[in-house]
Protein backbone atom coordinates (compact mmCIF):
# COMPACT_ATOMS: atom_id res chain seq x y z
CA UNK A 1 151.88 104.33 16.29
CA UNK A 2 151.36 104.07 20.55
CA UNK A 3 150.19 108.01 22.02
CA UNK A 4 152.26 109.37 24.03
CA UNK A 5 152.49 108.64 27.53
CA UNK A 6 150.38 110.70 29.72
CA UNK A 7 152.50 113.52 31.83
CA UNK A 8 151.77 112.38 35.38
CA UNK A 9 150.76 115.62 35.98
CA UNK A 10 147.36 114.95 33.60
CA UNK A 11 144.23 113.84 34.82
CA UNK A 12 142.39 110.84 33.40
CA UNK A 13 138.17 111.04 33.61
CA UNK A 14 138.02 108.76 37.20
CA UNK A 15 140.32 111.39 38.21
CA UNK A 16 138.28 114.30 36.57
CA UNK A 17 135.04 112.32 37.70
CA UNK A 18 136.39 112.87 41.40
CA UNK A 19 137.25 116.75 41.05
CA UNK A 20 134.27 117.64 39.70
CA UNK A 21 132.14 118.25 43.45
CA UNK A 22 134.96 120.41 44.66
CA UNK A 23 135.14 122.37 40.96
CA UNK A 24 132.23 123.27 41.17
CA UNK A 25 132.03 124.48 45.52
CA UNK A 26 134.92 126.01 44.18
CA UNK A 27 137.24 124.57 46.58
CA UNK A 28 140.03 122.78 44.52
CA UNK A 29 143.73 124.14 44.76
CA UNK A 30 144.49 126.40 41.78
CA UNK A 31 146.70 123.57 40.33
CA UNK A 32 144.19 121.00 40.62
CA UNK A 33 141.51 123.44 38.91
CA UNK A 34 143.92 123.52 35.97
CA UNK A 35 144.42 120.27 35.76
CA UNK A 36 140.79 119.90 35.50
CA UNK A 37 139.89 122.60 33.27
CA UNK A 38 143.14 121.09 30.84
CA UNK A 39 141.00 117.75 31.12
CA UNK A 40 137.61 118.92 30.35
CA UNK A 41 139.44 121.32 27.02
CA UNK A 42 139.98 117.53 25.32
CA UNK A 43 137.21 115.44 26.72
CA UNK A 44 133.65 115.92 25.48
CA UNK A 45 132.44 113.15 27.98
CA UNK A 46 133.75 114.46 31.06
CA UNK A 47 132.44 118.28 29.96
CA UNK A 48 129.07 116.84 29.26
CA UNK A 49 128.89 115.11 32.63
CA UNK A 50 129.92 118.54 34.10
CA UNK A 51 127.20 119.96 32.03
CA UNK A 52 124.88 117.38 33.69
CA UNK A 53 125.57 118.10 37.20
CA UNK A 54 125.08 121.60 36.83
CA UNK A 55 121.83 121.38 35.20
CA UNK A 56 121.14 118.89 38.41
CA UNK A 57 122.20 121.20 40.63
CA UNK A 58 119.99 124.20 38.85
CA UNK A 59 116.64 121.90 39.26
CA UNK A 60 117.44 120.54 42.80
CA UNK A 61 117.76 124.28 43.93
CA UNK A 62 114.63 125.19 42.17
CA UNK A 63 112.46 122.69 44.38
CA UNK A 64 110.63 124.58 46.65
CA UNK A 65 110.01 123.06 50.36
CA UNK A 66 106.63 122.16 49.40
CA UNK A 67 107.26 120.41 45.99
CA UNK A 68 110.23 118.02 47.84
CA UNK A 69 108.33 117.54 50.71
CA UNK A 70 105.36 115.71 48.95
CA UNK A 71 105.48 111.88 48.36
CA UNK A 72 105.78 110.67 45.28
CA UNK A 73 102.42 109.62 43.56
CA UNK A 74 101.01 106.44 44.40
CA UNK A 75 101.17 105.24 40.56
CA UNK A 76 105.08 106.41 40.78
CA UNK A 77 106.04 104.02 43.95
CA UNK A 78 103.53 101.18 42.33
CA UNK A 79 105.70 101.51 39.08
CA UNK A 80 108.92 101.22 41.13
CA UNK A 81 107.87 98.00 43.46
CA UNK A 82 107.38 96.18 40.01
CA UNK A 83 110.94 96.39 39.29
């Protein structure tokens, strides 16, 4: 047995990948938010990436001027030229 066919009006995760900035500025269209929120109530991956950017959001605004100001340590930019 085939699923059924996607309603055009559904999302698919590149779609929900895409929405998920202005979700969460909070400047999608009321439609569009549903669509998204109707997504994310079926797909573990996409909430869990959602999940992901807030938490990277959180701990980007918790750097203080000072902390993101410094360069990383010598031993961290050694590690990355190996690469």
């Amino acid at each position: 047995m085939f699923p059924a066919p996607r309603l055009r009006r559904d999302i698919v995760c590149q779609q929900a990948v895409e929405l998920i900035t202005g979700y969460l500025e909070g400047t999608l269209a009321r439609a569009s938010s549903r669509r998204f929120q109707a997504h994310l109530a079926g797909c573990p991956q996409c909430t869990e990436y959602l999940a992901q950017m807030r938490k990277t959001i959180e701990l980007t605004r918790s750097l203080t001027m000072s902390r993101a100001g410094k360069p990383p340590p010598l031993r961290t930019v050694s590690c990355t030229r190996r690469r």
